[in-house]
N, C-alpha and C. Protein backbone atom coordinates (compact mmCIF):
# COMPACT_ATOMS: atom_id res chain seq x y z
N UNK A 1 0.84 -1.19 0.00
CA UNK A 1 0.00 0.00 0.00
C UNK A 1 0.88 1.25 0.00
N UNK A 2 0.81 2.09 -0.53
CA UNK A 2 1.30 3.24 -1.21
C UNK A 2 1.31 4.23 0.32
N UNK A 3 0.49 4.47 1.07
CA UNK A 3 0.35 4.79 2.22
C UNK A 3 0.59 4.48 3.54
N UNK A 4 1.41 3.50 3.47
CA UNK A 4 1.02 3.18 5.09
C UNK A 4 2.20 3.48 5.51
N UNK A 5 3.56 3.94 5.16
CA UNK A 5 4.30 4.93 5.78
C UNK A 5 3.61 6.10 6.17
N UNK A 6 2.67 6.88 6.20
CA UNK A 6 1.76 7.86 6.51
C UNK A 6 1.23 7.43 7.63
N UNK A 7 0.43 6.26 7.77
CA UNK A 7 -0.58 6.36 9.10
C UNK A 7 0.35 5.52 9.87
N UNK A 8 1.62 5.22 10.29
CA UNK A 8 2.31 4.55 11.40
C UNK A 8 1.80 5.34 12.61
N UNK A 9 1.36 4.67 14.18
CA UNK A 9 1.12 4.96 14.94
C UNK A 9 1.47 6.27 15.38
N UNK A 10 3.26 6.40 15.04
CA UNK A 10 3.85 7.44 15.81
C UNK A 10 3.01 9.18 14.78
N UNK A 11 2.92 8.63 13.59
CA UNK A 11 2.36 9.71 12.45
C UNK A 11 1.22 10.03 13.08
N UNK A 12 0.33 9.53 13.63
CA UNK A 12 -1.03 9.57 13.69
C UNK A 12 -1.66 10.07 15.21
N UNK A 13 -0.16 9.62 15.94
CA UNK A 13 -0.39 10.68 17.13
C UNK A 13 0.03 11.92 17.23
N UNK A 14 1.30 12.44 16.40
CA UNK A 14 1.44 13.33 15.98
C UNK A 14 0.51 14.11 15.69
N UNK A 15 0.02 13.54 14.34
CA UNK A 15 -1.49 14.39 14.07
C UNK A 15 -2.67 14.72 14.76
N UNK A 16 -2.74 13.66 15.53
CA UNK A 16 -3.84 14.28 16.36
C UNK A 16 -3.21 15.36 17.97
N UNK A 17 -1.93 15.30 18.48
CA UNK A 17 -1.88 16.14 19.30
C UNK A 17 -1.66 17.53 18.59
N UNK A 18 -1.05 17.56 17.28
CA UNK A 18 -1.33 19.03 16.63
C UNK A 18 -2.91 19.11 16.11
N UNK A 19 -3.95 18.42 15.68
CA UNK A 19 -4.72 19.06 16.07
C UNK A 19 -5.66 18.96 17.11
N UNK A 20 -5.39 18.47 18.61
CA UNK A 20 -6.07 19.13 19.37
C UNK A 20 -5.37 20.30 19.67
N UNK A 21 -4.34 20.15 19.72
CA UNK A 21 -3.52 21.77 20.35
C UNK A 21 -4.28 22.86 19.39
N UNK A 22 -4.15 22.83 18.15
CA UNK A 22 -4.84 24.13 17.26
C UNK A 22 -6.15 24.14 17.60
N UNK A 23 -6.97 23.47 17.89
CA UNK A 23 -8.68 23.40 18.25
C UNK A 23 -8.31 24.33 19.80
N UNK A 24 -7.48 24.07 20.74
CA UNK A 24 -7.23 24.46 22.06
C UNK A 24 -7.08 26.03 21.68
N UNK A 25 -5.78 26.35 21.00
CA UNK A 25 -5.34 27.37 20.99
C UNK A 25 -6.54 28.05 20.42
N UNK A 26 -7.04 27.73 19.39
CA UNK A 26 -8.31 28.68 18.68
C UNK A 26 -9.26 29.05 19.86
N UNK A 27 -9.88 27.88 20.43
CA UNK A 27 -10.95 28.33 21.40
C UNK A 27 -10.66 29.16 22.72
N UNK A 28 -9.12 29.19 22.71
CA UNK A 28 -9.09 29.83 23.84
C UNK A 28 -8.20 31.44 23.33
N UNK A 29 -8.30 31.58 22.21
CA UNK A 29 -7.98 33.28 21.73
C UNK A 29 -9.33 33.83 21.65
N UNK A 30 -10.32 32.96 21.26
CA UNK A 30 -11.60 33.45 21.06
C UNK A 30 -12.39 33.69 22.27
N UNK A 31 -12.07 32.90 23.16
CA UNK A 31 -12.87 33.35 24.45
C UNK A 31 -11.81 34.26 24.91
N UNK A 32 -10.66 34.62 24.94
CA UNK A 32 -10.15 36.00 25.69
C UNK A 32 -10.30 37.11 24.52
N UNK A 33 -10.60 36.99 23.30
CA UNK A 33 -11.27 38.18 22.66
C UNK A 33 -12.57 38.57 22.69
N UNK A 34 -13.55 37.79 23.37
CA UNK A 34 -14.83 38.20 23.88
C UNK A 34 -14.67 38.42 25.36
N UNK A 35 -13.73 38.11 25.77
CA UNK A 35 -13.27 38.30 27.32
C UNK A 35 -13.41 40.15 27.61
N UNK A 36 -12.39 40.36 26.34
CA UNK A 36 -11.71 41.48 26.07
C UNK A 36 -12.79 42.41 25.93
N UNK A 37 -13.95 42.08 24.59
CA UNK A 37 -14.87 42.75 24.15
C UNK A 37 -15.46 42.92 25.39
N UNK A 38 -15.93 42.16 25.82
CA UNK A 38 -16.98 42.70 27.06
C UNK A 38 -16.14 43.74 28.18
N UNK A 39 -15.35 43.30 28.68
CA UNK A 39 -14.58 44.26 29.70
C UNK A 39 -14.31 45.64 28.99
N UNK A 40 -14.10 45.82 27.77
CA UNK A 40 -13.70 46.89 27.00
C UNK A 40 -14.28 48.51 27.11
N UNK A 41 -13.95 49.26 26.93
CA UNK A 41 -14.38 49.97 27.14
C UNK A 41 -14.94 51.06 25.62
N UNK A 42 -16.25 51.46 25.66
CA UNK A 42 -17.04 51.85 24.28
C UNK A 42 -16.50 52.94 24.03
N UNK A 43 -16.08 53.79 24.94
CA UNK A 43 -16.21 55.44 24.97
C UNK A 43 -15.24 56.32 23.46
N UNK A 44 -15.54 56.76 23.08
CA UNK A 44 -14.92 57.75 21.94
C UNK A 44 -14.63 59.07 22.16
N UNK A 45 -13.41 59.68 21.67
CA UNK A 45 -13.03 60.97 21.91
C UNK A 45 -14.43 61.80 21.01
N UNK A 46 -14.21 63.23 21.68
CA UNK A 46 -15.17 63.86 21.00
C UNK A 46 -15.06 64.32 19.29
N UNK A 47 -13.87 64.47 19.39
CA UNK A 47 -13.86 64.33 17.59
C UNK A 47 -14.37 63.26 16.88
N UNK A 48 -14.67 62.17 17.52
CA UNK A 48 -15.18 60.72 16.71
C UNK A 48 -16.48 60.82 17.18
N UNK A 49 -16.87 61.65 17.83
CA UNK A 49 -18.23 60.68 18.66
C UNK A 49 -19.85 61.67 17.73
N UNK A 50 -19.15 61.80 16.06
CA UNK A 50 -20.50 61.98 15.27
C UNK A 50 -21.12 62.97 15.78
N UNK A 51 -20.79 64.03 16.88
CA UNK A 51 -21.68 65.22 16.64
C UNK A 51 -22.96 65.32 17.03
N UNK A 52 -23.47 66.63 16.35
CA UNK A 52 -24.96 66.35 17.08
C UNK A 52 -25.86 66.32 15.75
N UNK A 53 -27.18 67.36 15.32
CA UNK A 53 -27.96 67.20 14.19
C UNK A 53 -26.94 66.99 13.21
């Protein structure tokens, strides 16, 4: 089989601890960038803050 140097045990754990680590790392930038969003603060200088009529 043309493949099975590819799926040897050691290949295949490899692959799966890189991708749980990237599934890890993703979910946890995304919850400290909504972390972020919420704690954040809205406020705008008055030159940005559109004026009045």
């Amino acid at each position: 089989m043309a493949y099975s140097r590819l799926f040897t045990p050691r290949n295949l754990a490899f692959f799966s601890m890189f991708s749980l680590g990237g599934g890890y790392l993703t979910m946890k930038s995304r919850a400290l960038a909504v972390k972020q969003r919420e704690r954040g603060d809205y406020s705008v200088t008055v030159d940005r803050s559109g004026g009045g009529i």
